[in-house]
Protein backbone atom coordinates (compact mmCIF):
# COMPACT_ATOMS: atom_id res chain seq x y z
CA UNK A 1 306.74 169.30 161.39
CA UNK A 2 304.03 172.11 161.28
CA UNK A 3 306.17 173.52 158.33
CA UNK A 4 305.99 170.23 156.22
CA UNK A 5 302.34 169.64 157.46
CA UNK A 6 301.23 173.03 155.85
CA UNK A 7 303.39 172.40 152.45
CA UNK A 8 300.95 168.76 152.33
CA UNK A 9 297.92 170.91 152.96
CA UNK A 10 298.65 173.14 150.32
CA UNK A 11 299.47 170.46 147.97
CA UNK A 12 296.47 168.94 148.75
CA UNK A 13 294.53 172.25 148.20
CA UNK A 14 296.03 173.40 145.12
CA UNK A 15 295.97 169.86 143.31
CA UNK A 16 291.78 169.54 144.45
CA UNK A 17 291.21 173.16 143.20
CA UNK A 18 292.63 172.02 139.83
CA UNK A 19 291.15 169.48 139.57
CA UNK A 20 287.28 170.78 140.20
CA UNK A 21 288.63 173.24 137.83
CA UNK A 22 289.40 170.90 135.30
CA UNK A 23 286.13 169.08 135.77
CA UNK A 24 284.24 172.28 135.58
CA UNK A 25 285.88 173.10 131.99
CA UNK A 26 285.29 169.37 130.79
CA UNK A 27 281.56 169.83 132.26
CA UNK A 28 281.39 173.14 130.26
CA UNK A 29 282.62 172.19 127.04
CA UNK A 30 280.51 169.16 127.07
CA UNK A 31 277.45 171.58 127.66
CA UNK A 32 279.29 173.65 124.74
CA UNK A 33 278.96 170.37 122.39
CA UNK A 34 275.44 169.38 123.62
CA UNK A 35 274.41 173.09 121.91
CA UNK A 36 276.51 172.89 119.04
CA UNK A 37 274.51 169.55 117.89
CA UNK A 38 271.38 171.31 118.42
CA UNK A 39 271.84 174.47 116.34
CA UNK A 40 273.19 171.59 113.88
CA UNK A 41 269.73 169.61 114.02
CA UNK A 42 268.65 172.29 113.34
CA UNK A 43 270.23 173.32 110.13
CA UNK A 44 269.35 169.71 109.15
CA UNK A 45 265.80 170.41 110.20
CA UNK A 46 265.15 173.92 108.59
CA UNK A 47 266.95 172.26 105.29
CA UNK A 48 264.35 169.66 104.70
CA UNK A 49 261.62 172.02 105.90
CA UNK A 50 262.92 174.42 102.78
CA UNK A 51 263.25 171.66 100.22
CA UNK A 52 261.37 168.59 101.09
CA UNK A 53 258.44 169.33 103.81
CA UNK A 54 255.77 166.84 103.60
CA UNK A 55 258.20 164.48 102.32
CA UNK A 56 260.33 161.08 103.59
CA UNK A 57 263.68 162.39 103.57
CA UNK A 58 265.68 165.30 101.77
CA UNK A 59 268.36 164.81 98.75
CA UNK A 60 270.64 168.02 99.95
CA UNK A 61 272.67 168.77 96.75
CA UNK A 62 269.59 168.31 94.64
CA UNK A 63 267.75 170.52 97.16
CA UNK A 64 264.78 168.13 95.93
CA UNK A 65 263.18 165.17 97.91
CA UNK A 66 262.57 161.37 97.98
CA UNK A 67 260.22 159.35 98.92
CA UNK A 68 260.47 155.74 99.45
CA UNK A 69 257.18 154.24 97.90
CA UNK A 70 256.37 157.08 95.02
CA UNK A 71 254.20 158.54 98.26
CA UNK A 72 255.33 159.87 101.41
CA UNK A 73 255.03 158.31 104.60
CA UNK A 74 256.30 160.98 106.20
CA UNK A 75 259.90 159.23 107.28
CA UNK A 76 261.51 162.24 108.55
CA UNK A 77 259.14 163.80 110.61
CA UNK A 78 258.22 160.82 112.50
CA UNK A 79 261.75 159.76 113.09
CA UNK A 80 262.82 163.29 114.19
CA UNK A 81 259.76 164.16 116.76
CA UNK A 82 260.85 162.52 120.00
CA UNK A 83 265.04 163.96 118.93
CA UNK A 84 263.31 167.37 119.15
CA UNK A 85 261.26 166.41 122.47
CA UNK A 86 264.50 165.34 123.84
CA UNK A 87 266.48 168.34 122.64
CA UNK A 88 263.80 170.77 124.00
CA UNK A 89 262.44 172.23 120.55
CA UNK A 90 259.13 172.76 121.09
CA UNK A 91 258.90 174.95 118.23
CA UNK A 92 259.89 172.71 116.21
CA UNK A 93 258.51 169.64 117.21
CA UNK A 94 254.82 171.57 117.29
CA UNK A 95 255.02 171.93 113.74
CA UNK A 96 256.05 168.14 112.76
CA UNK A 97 253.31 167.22 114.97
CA UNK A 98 250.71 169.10 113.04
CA UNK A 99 252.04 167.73 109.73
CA UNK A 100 251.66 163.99 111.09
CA UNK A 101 248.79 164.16 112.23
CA UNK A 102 246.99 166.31 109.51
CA UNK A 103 248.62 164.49 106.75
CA UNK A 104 249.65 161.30 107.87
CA UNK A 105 247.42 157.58 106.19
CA UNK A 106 248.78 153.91 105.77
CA UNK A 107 245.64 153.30 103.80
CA UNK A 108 247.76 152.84 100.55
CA UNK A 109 247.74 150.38 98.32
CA UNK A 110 251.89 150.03 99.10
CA UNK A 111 254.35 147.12 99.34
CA UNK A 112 256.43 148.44 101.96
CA UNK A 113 259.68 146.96 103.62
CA UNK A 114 258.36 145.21 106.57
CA UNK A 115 261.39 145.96 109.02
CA UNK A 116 262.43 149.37 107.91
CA UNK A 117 258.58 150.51 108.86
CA UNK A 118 258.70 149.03 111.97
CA UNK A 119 261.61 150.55 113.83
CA UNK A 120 260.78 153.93 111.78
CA UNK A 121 257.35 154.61 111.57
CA UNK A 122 255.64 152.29 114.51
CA UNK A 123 258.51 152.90 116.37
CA UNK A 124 258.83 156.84 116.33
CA UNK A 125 254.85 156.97 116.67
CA UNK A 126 255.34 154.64 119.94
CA UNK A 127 257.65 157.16 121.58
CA UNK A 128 255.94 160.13 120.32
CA UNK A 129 252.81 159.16 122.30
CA UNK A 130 254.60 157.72 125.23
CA UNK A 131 256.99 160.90 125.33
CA UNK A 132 254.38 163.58 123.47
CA UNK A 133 251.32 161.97 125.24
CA UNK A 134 248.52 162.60 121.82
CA UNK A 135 246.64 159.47 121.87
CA UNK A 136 246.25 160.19 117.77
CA UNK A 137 250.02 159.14 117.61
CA UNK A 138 249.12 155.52 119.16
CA UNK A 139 245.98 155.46 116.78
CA UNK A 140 248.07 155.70 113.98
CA UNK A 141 250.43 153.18 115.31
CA UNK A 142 247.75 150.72 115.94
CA UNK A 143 246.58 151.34 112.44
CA UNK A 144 249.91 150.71 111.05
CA UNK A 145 250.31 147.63 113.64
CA UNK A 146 247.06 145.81 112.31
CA UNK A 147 248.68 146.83 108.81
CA UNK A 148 251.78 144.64 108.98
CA UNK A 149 250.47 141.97 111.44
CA UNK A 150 249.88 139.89 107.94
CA UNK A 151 253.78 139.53 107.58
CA UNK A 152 253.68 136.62 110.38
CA UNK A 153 251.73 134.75 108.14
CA UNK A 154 253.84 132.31 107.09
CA UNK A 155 254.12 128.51 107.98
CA UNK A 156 256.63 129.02 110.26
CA UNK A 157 255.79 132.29 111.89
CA UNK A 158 258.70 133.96 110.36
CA UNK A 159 257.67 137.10 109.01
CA UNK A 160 257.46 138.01 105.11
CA UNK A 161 260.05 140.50 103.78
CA UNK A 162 257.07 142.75 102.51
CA UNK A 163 253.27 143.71 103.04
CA UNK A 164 251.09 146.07 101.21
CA UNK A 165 249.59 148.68 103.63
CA UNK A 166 246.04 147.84 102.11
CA UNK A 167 245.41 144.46 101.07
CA UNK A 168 247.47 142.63 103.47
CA UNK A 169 249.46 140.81 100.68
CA UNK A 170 252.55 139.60 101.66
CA UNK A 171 256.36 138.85 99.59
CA UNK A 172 259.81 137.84 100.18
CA UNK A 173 260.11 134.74 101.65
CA UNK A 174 263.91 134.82 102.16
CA UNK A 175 264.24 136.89 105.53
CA UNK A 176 267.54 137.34 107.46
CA UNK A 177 267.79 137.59 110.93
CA UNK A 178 267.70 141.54 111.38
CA UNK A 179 264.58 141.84 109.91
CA UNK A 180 262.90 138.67 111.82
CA UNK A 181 263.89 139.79 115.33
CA UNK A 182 264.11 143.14 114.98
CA UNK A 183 260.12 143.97 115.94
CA UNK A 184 259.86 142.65 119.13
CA UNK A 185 260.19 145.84 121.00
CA UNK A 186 257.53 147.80 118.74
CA UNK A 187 255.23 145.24 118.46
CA UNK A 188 255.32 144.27 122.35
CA UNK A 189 254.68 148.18 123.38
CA UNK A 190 252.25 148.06 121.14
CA UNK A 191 250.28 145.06 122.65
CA UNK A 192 251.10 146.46 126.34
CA UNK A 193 249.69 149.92 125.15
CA UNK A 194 246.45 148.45 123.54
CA UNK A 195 246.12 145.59 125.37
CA UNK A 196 245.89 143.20 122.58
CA UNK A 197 248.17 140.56 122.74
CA UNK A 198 248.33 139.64 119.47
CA UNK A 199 251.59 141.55 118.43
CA UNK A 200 253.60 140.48 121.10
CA UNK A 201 252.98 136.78 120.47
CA UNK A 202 253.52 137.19 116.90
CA UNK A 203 257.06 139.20 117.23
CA UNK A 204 257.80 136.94 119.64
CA UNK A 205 257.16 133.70 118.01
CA UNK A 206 258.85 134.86 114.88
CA UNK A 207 261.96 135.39 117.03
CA UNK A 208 261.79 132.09 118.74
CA UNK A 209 261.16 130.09 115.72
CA UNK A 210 264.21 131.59 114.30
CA UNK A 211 266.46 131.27 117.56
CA UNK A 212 265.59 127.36 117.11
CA UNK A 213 267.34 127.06 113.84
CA UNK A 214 270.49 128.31 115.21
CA UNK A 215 273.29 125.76 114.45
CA UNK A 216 274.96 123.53 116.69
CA UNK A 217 277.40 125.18 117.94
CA UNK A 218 274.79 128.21 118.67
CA UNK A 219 275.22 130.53 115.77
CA UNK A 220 272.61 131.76 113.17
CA UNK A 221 273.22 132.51 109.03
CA UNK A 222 272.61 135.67 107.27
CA UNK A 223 269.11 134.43 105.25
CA UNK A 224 266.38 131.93 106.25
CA UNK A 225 263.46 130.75 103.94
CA UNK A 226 260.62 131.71 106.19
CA UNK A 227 258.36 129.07 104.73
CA UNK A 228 260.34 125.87 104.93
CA UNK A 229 262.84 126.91 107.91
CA UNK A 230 265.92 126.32 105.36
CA UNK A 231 269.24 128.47 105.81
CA UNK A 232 269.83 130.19 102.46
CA UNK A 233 273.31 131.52 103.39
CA UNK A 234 274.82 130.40 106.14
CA UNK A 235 277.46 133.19 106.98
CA UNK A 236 277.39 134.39 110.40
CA UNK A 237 278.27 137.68 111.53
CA UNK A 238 277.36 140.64 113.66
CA UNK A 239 277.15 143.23 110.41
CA UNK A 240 273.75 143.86 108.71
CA UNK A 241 271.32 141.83 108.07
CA UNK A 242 271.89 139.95 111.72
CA UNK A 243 273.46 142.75 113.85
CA UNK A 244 269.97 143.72 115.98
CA UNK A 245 268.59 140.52 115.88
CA UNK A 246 271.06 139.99 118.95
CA UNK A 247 270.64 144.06 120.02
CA UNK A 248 266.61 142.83 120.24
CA UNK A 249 267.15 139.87 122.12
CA UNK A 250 268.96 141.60 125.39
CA UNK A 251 266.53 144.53 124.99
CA UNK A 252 262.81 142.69 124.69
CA UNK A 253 264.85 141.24 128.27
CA UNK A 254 264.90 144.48 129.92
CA UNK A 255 261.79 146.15 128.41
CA UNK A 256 259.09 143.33 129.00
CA UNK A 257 261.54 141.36 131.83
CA UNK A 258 260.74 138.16 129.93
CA UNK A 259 263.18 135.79 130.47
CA UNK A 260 262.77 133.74 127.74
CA UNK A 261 264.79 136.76 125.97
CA UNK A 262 267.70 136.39 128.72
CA UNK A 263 268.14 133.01 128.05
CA UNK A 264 268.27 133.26 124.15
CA UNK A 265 270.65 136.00 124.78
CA UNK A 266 272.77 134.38 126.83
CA UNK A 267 273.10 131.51 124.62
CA UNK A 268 273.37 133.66 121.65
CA UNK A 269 275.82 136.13 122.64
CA UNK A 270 278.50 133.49 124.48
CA UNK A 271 278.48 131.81 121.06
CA UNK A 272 279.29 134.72 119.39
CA UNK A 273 281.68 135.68 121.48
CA UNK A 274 283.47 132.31 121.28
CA UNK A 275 283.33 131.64 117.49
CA UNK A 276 283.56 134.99 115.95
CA UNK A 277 286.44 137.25 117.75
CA UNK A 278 290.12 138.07 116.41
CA UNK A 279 292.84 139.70 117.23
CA UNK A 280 295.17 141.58 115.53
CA UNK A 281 297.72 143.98 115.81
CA UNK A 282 295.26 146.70 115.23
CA UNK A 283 292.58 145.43 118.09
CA UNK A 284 290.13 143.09 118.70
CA UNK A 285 287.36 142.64 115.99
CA UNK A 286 284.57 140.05 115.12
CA UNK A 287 284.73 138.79 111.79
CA UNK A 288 282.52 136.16 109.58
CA UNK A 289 282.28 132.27 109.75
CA UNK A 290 279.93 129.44 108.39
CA UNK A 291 277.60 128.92 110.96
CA UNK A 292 277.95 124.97 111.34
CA UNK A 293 281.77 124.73 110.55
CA UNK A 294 282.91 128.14 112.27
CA UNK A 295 285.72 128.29 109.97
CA UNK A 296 286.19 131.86 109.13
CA UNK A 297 285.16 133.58 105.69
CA UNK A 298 286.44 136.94 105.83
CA UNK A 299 287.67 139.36 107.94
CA UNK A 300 284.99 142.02 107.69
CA UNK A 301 284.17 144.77 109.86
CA UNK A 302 282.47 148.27 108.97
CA UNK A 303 280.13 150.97 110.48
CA UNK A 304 277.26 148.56 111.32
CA UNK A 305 279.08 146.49 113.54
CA UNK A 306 280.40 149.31 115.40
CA UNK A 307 276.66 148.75 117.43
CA UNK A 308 278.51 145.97 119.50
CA UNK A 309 280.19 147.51 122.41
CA UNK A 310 277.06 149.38 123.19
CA UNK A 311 275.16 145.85 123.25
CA UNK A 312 278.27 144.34 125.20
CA UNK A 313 278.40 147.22 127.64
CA UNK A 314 274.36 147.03 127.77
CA UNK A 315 274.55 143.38 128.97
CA UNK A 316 277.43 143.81 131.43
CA UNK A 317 280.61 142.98 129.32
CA UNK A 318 282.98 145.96 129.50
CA UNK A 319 285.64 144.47 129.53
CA UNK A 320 284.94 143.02 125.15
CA UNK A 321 282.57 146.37 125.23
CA UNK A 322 286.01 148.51 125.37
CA UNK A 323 287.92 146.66 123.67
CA UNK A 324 285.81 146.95 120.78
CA UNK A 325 285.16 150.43 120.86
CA UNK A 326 289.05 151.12 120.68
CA UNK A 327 288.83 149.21 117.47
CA UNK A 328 286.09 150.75 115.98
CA UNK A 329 287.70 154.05 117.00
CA UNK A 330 290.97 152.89 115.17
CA UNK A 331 288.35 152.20 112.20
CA UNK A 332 287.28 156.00 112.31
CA UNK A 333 290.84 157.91 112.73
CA UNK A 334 292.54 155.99 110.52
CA UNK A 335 290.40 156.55 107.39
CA UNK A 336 289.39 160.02 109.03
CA UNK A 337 285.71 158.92 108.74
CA UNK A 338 284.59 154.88 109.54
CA UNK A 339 283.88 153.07 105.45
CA UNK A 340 281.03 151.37 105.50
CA UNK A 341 283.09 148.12 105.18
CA UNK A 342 286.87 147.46 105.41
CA UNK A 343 289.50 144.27 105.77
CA UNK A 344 290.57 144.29 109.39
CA UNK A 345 293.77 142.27 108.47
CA UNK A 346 294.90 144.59 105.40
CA UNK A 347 292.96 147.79 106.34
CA UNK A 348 291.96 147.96 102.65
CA UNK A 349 288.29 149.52 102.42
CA UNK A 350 285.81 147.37 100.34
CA UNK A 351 282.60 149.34 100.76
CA UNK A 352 283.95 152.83 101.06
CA UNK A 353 280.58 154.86 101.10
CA UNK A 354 279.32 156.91 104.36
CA UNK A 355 275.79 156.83 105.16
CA UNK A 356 275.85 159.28 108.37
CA UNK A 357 275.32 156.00 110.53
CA UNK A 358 275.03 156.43 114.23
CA UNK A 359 276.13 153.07 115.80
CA UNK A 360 279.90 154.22 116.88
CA UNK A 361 278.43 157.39 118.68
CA UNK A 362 275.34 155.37 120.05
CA UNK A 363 278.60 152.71 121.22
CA UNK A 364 280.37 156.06 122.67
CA UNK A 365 277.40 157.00 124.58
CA UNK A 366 276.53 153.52 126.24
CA UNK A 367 280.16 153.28 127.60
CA UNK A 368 280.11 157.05 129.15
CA UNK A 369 276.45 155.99 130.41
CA UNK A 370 278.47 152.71 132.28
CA UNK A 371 281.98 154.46 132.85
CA UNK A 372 281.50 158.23 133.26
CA UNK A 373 284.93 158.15 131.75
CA UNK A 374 285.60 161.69 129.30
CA UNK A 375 287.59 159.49 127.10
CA UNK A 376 284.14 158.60 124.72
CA UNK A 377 282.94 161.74 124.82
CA UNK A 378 286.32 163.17 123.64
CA UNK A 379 285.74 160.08 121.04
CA UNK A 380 282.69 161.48 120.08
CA UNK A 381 283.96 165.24 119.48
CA UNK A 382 286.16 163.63 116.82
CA UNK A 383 283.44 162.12 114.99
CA UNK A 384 280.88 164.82 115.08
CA UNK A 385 284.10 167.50 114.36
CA UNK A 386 284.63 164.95 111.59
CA UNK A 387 280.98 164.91 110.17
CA UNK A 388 280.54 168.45 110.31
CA UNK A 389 283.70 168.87 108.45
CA UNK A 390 283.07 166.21 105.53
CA UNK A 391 279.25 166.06 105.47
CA UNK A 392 277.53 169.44 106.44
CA UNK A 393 276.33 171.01 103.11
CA UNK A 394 274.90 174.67 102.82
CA UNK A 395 271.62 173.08 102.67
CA UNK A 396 271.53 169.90 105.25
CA UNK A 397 274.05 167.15 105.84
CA UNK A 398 275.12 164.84 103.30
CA UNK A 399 276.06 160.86 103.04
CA UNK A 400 279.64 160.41 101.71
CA UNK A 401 280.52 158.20 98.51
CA UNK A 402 283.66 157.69 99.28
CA UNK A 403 285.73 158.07 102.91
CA UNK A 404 288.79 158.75 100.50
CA UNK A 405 287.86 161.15 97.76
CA UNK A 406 285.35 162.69 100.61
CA UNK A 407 282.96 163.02 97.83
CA UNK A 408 279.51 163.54 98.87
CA UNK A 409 275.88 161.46 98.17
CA UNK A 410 272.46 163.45 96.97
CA UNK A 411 271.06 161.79 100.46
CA UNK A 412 270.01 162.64 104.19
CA UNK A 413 268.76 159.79 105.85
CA UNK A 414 266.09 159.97 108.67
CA UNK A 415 267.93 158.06 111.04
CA UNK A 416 270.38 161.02 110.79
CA UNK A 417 267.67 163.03 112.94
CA UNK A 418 266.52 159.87 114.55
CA UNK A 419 269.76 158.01 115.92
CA UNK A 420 273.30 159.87 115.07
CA UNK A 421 271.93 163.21 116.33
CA UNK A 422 270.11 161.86 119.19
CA UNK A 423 272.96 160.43 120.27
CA UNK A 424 275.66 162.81 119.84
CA UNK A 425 273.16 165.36 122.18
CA UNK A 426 272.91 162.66 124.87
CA UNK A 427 276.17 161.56 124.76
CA UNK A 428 277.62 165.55 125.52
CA UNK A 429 274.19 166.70 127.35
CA UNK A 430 273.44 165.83 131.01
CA UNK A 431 270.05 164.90 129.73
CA UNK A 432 271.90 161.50 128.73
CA UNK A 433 273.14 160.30 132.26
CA UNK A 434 269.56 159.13 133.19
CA UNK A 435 268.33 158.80 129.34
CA UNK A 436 269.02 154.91 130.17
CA UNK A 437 267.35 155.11 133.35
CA UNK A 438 264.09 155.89 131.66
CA UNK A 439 263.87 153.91 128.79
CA UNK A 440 265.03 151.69 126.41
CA UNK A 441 265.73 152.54 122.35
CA UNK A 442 265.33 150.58 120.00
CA UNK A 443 267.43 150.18 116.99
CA UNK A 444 266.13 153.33 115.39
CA UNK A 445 266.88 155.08 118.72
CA UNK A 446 263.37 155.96 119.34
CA UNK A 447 262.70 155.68 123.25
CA UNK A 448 260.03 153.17 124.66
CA UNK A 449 259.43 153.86 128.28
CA UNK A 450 260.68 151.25 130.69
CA UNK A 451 257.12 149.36 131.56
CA UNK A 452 258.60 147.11 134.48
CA UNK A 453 261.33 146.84 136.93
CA UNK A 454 263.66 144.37 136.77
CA UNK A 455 267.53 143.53 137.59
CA UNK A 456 269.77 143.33 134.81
C-alpha cells in the first residue's frame, strides 16, 4: 500500500510540475508576443513619422501621405495616442501630443463624413483626456462636438451623412444604420464630461427613431431616408453599413446603464439571431435577408462581420460567440488571410482586398477576456504571424489588394494603430485581463472609462 501510495504521489507531483511548467512557457511566450506587437507599432509609428508627420494617414509604398479632406485632421495621431498610453510609450505618445495640440483646428470650411469623425477624432480625443488627463484634448472634442451637432437636424432626428466643420451645412440624406447609431457612446461621454445634455439626447434620439422603423419581424435594412423615415434598401445583415449599430446598442447599455439600450438590444439581437444564422458544413455563419420577408439574399460573410462573437460574447452568448469565431477562423486559414468578402456556401471570394481590419483579433480578445482559454490567443498568433508576413513593408504596414496574389495597397489605415494593434497587445499582454474591467471601446477601439456600475 505505502508503495502504490508513493507511485500516486509522484504522479501527482510530476504531472502538477508540468503542468505550472507548461503554463509558465504559455505565460512567457504570450509576454514574448505582447513585445513583438510593440516594437511592430512601432515600426508603423516611426514610418509615418518619416514620411507623413502632420498628416491623416501614411501611403507606405509611395512613402508619401494622404489626407482625407485636401487638409489634415490629424487621423493618425489622434487614433494612435491612447494605443501608445496603453502600450507604455511615453516617448512616443509625448510627441503626438504636442503635434495635436499645437496643430490641431476643426475651424475649416470642410464637408466631412459625419460617422467616420466621430468614432476617430471625438472618440480618440475622449479617451485621450480621460486616459492622458489634458483638459485641451476635451476642448477640442467639445469644439468638434458643437461642430457636428447640426447632423441631427433633420425631420426625423436621424442624422445627415455629412456636415461642414464651419458653416454647419449638412448632406446625405440616405443614412444606413452604422452611421445613425454608431455615436451614441462619443456623444454621451461627451455630454457626461461637459455636462450638457444636448449630445446625448440627440445620439440617442437618432438611435431610437431608427430602432422604431425596424420591421415586423424585428430586423432593420441597410439605408434609411433620414427625412421621410423610408427604407431605401431593405437588406439586412450584420456586415457594414449595420454591423455597430447593434455593437452600440449593448454598449451605450453598459457605459451609461440606460436601459432603454438593453431592451432595444435584446429585441434586436434575438431577431437577428433567429432570422439571419446558417449552417453549413464549414460552420455557423449569418448571412443576408429582406428585412420584412426574411427570405435570404446571399450568403455573405467577410472581415467586418467577424466583430460578432466579440458582441455575442460581450452580451453573454458564448455559446453563438464560439461558434462564430471558429468560422471566422476557418475564413482566415483557409484563404491564409480573411477577404474582405467571400460566399460561405462556395468559399469563392467576391471582395478579395485586405484592409488590415481588426474585428477577428478584437473577437479573439473578447473570448480570452470571458474564457481564459489559450486557444484565441494561439488564434491570434496566426493572424498577426500572418500580417507581418503579407503586410509589413520596409517602410510601415500595408493593406492587401488581393488575399490571393498577396499583392499589396499604397495604404495604412489609422485604425491599424487604433484597433488591430491595440488589440493584438491586449489580447497577448496581461494589461488586457482587466482592460474590460475599466472601460468600454468603442468601435474605433478607443477606451471610454466606465462612468457607472451596473450588472450586465
Amino acid at each position: 500500500m505505502k508503495t502504490r501510495l508513493i507511485l500516486l504521489i509522484a504522479i501527482t507531483i510530476f504531472f502538477a510540475s508540468h503542468s505550472i511548467a507548461a503554463e509558465k512557457k504559455s505565460k512567457d511566450d504570450n509576454s514574448l508576443y505582447a513585445e513583438k506587437v510593440k516594437q511592430e507599432f512601432l515600426h508603423a509609428w516611426n514610418a509615418y513619422k518619416k514620411y507623413a508627420w502632420g498628416h491623416d494617414q501614411l501611403k507606405p509604398l509611395s512613402k508619401t501621405y494622404r489626407d482625407w479632406y485636401g487638409q489634415s485632421l490629424l487621423m493618425t495621431p489622434i487614433d494612435a495616442f491612447d494605443t501608445m498610453l496603453l502600450m507604455g510609450l511615453t516617448k512616443e505618445a509625448d510627441e503626438a501630443k504636442q503635434l495635436i495640440l499645437e496643430k490641431l483646428s476643426f475651424d475649416k470650411n470642410l464637408f466631412v463624413q459625419n460617422f467616420e469623425i466621430t468614432i476617430r477624432l471625438l472618440g480618440g480625443l475622449i479617451s485621450a483626456y480621460q486616459l492622458g488627463g489634458d483638459k485641451k484634448f476635451l476642448t477640442l472634442a467639445e469644439d468638434l462636438g458643437k461642430r457636428l451637432l447640426p447632423v441631427f437636424s433633420s425631420p426625423t432626428g436621424m442624422p445627415y451623412v455629412n456636415v461642414n466643420l464651419k458653416t454647419g451645412e449638412t448632406k446625405g440624406k440616405i443614412n444606413n444604420p452604422a452611421e445613425i447609431g454608431t455615436l451614441m457612446l462619443e456623444f454621451g461621454t461627451l455630454s457626461k464630461l461637459t455636462g450638457n445634455q444636448v449630445y446625448y439626447d440627440k445620439a440617442k434620439k437618432g438611435i431610437v427613431e431608427l430602432f422604431n422603423r425596424r420591421s415586423k419581424i424585428g430586423l432593420v435594412g441597410t439605408t434609411i431616408d433620414v427625412e421621410t423615415g423610408e427604407w431605401k434598401n431593405t437588406e439586412s445583415h450584420i456586415s457594414g453599413m449595420i454591423d455597430s449599430y447593434y455593437e452600440y446598442l449593448l454598449k451605450s447599455w453598459y457605459l451609461f446603464g440606460d436601459k432603454d439600450f438593453k431592451k432595444m438590444y435584446d429585441e434586436s439581437i434575438s431577431a437577428v439571431n433567429k432570422y439571419l444564422p446558417e449552417k453549413t458544413e464549414t460552420g455557423l455563419w449569418y448571412g443576408q435577408v429582406d428585412m420584412n420577408t426574411r427570405k435570404q439574399i446571399s450568403s455573405t460573410f467577410g472581415a467586418l462581420d467577424a466583430f460578432l462573437p466579440a458582441v455575442l460574447a460581450y452580451g453573454g452568448d458564448l455559446k453563438r460567440a464560439f461558434q462564430l469565431q471558429e468560422s471566422c477562423y476557418y475564413m482566415w486559414t483557409h484563404f491564409d488571410i480573411e477577404p474582405e468578402q467571400f460566399d460561405y456556401k462556395t468559399n469563392k471570394i467576391l471582395y478579395a482586398n485586405y484592409v488590415l481590419r481588426p474585428e477577428i483579433v478584437e473577437s479573439a480578445y473578447y473570448l480570452y477576456y470571458y474564457t481564459k482559454d489559450q486557444k484565441y490567443i494561439e488564434m491570434g498568433k496566426i493572424f498577426f504571424d500572418s500580417i507581418i508576413k503579407y503586410c509589413k513593408t520596409d517602410e510601415g504596414y500595408a493593406a492587401l489588394k488581393s488575399v490571393v496574389t498577396k499583392e499589396k495597397s499604397d495604404s495604412m489605415e489609422s485604425f491599424f494603430f487604433a484597433e488591430t494593434l491595440k488589440y493584438f497587445y491586449l489580447l497577448f499582454s496581461t494589461d488586457g485581463t482587466k482592460a474590460l474591467d475599466k472601460y468600454v471601446f468603442n468601435t474605433e477601439a478607443h477606451p471610454l472609462k466606465k462612468l457607472i456600475t451596473n450588472e450586465k
